[in-house]
PDB file of N, CA and C in Angstrom:
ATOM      1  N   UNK A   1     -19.930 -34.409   0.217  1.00  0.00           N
ATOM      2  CA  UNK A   1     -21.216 -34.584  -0.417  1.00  0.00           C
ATOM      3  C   UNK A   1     -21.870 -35.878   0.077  1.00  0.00           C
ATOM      4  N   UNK A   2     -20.858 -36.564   0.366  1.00  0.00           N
ATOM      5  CA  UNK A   2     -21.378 -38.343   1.087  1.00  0.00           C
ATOM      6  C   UNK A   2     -21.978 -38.000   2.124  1.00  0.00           C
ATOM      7  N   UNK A   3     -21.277 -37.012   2.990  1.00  0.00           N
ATOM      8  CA  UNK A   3     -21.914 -36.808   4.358  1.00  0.00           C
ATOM      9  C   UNK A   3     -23.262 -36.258   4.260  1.00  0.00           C
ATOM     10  N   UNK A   4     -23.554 -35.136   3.496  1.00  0.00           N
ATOM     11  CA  UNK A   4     -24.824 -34.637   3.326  1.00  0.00           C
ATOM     12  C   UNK A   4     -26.224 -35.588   2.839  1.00  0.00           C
ATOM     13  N   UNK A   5     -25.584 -36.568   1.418  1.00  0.00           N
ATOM     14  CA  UNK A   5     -26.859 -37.454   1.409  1.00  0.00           C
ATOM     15  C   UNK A   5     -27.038 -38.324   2.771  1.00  0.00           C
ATOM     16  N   UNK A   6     -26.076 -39.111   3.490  1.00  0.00           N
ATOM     17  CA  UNK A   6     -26.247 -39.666   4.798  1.00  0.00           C
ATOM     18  C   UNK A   6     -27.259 -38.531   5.827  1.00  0.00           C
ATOM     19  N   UNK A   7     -27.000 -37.673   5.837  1.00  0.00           N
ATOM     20  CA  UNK A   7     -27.451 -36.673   7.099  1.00  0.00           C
ATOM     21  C   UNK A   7     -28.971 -36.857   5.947  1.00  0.00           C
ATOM     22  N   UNK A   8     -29.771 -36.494   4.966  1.00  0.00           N
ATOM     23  CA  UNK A   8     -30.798 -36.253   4.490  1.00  0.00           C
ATOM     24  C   UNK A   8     -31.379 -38.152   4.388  1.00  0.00           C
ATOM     25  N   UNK A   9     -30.125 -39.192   4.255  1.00  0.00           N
ATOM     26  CA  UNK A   9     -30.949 -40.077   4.875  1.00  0.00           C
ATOM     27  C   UNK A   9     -31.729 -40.210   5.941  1.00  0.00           C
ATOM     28  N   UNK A  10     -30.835 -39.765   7.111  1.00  0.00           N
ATOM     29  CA  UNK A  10     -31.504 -40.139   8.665  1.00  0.00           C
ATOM     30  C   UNK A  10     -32.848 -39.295   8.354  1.00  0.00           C
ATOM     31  N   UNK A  11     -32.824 -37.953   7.917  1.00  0.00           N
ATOM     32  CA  UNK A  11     -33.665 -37.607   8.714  1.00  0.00           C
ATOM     33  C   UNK A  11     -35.238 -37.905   8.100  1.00  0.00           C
ATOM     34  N   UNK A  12     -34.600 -38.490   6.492  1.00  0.00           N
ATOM     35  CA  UNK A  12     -35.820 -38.933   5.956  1.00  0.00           C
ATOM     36  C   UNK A  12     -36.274 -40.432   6.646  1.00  0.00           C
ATOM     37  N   UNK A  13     -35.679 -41.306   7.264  1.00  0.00           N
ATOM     38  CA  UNK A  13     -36.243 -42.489   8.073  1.00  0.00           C
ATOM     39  C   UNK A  13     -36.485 -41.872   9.384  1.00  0.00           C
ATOM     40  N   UNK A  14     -35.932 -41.102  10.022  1.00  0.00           N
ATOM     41  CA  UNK A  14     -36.547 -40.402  11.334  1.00  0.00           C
ATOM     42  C   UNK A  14     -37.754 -39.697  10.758  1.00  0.00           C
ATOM     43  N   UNK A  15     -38.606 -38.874   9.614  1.00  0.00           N
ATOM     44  CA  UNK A  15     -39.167 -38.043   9.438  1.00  0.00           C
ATOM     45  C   UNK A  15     -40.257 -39.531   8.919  1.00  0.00           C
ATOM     46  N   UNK A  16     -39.966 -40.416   8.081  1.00  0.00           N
ATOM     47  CA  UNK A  16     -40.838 -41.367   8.133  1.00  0.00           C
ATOM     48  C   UNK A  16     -41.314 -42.272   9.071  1.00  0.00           C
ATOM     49  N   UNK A  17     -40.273 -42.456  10.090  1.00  0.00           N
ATOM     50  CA  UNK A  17     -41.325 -43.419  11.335  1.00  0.00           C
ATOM     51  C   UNK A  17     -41.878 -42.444  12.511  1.00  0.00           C
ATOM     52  N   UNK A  18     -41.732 -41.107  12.178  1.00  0.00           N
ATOM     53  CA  UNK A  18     -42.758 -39.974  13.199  1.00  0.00           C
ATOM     54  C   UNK A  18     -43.897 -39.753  12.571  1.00  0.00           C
ATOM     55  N   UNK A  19     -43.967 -40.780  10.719  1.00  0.00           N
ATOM     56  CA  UNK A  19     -45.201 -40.116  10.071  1.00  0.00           C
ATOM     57  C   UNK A  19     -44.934 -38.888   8.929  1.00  0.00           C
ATOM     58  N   UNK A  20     -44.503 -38.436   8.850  1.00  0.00           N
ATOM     59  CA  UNK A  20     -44.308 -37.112   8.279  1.00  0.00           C
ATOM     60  C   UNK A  20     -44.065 -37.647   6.921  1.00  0.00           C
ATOM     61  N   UNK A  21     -44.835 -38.204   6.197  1.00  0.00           N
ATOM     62  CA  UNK A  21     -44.284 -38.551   4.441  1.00  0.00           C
ATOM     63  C   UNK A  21     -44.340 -37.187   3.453  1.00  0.00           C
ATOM     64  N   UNK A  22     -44.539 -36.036   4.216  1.00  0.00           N
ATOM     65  CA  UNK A  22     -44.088 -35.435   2.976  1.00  0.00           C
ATOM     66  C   UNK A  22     -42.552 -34.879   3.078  1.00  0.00           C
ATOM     67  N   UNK A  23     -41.843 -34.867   4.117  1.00  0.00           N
ATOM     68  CA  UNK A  23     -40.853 -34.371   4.710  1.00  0.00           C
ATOM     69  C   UNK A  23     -39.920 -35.543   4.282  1.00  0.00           C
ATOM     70  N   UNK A  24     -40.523 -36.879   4.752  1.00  0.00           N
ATOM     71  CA  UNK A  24     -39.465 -38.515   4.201  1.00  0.00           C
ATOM     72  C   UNK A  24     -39.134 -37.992   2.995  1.00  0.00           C
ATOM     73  N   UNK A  25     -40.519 -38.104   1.799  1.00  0.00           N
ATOM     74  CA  UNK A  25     -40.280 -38.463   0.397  1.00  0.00           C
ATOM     75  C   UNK A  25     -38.833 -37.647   0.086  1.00  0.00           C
ATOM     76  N   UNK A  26     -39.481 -35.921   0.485  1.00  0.00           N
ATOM     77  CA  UNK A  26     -38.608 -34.637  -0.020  1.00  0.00           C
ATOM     78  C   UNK A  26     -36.681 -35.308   0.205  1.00  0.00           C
ATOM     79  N   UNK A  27     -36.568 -35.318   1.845  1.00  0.00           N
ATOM     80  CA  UNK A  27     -35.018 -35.786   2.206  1.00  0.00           C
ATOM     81  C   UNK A  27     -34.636 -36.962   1.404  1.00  0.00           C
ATOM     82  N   UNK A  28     -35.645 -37.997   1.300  1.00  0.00           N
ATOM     83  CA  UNK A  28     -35.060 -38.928   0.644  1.00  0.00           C
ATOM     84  C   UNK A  28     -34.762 -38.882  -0.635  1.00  0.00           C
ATOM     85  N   UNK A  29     -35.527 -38.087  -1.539  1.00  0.00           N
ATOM     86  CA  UNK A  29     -35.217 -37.675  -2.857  1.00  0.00           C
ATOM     87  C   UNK A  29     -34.215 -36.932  -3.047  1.00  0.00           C
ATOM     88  N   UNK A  30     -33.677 -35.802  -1.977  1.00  0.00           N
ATOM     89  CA  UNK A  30     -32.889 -35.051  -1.883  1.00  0.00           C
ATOM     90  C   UNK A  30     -31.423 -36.209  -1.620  1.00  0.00           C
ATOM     91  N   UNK A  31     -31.711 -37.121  -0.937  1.00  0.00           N
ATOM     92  CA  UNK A  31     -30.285 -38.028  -0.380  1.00  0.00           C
ATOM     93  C   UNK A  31     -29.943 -38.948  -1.555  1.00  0.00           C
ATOM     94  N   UNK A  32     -31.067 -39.262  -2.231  1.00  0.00           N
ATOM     95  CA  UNK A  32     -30.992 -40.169  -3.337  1.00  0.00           C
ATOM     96  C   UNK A  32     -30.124 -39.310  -4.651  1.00  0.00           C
ATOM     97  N   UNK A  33     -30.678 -37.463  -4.922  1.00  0.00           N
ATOM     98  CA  UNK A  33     -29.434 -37.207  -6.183  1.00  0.00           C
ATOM     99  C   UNK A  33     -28.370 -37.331  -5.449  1.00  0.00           C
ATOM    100  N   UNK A  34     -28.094 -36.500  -4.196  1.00  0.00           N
ATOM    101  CA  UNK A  34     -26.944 -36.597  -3.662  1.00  0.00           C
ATOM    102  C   UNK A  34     -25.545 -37.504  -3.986  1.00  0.00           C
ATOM    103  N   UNK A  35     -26.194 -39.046  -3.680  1.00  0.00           N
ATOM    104  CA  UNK A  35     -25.526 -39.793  -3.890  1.00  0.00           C
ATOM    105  C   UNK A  35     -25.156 -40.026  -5.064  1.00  0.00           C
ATOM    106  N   UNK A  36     -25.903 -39.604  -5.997  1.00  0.00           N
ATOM    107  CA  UNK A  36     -25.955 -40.065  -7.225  1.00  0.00           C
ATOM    108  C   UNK A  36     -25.102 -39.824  -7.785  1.00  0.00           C
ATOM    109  N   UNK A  37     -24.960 -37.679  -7.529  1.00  0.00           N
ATOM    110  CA  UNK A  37     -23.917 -36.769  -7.654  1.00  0.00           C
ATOM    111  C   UNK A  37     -22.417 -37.343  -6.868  1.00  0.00           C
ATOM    112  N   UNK A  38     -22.510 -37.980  -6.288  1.00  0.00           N
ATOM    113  CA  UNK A  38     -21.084 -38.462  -5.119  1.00  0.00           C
ATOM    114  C   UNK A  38     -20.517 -39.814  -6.261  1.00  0.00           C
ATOM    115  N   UNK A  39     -21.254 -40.121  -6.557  1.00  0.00           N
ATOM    116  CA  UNK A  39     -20.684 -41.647  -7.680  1.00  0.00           C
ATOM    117  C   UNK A  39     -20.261 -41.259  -8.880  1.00  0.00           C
ATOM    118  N   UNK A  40     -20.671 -40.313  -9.771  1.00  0.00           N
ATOM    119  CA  UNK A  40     -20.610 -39.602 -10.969  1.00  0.00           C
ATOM    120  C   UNK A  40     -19.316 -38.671 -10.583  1.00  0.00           C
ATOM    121  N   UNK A  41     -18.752 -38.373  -9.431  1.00  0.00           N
ATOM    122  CA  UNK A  41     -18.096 -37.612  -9.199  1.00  0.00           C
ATOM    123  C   UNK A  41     -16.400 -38.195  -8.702  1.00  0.00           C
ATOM    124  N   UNK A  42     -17.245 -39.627  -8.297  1.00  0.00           N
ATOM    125  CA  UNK A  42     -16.409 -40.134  -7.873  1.00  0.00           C
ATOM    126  C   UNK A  42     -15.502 -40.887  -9.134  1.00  0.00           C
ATOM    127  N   UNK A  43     -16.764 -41.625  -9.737  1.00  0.00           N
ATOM    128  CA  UNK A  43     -15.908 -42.315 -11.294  1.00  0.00           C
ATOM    129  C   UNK A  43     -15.442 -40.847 -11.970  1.00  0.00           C
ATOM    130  N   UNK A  44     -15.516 -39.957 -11.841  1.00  0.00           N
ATOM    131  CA  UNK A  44     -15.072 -38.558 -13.044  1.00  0.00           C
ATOM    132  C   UNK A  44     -13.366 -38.904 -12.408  1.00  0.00           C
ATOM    133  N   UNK A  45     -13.344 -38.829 -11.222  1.00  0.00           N
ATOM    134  CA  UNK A  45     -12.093 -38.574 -10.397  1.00  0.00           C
ATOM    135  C   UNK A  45     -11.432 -39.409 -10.821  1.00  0.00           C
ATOM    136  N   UNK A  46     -11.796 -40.832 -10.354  1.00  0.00           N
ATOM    137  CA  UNK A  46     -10.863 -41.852 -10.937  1.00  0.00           C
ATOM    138  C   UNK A  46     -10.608 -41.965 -12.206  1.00  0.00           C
ATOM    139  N   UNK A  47     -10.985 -41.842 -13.126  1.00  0.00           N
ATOM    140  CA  UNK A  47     -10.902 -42.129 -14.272  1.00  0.00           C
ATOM    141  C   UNK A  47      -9.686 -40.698 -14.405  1.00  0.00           C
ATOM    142  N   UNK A  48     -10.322 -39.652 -14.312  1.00  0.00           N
ATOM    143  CA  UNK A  48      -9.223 -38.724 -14.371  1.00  0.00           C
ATOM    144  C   UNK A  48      -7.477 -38.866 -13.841  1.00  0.00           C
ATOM    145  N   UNK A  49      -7.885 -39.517 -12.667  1.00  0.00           N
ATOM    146  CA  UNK A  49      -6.370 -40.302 -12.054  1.00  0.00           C
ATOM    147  C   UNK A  49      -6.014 -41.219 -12.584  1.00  0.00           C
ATOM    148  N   UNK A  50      -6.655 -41.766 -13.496  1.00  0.00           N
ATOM    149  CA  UNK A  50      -5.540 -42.755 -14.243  1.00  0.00           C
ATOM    150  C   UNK A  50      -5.236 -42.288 -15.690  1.00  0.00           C
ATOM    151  N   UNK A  51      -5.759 -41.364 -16.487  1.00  0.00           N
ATOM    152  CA  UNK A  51      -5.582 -40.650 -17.691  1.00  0.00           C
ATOM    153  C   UNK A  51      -4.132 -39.948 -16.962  1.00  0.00           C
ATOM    154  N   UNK A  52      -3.955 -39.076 -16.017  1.00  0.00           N
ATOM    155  CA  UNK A  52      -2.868 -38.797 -15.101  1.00  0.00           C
ATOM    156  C   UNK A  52      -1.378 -39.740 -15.259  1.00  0.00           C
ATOM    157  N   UNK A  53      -1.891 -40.777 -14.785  1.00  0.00           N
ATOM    158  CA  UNK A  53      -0.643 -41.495 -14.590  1.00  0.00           C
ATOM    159  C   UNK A  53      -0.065 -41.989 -15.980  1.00  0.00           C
ATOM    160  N   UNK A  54      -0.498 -41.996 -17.198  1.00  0.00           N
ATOM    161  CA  UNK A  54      -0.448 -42.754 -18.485  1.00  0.00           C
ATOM    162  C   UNK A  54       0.317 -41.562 -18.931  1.00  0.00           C
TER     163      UNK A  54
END
C-alpha cells in the first residue's frame, strides 16, 4: 500500500510541473489517504503484536 501512495506521489509532482492541476490535486489526494490507510494499518499491526506477546 506504501508503494502505491509513492507511485500516486510521483505522478502527482510529474502531473504538476507539466501543469496538469487537475490530475496533481486527484493523485495527490489519492497518495495522501493512501498513506494515511498505511499508518492506521500499520499502528493496528503493532499494537496487535504486542497484545500477542503478553
Amino acid at each position: 500500500m506504501l508503494y502505491y501512495a509513492l507511485v500516486f506521489l510521483v505522478v502527482a509532482i510529474i502531473a504538476g510541473v507539466l501543469g496538469f492541476g487537475g490530475i496533481a490535486g486527484a493523485s495527490a489526494g489519492i497518495a495522501q489517504i493512501l498513506f494515511f490507510l498505511f499508518l492506521a494499518f500499520l499502528i493496528i499491526s503493532l499494537v496487535a503484536g504486542l497484545m500477542r506477546r503478553t
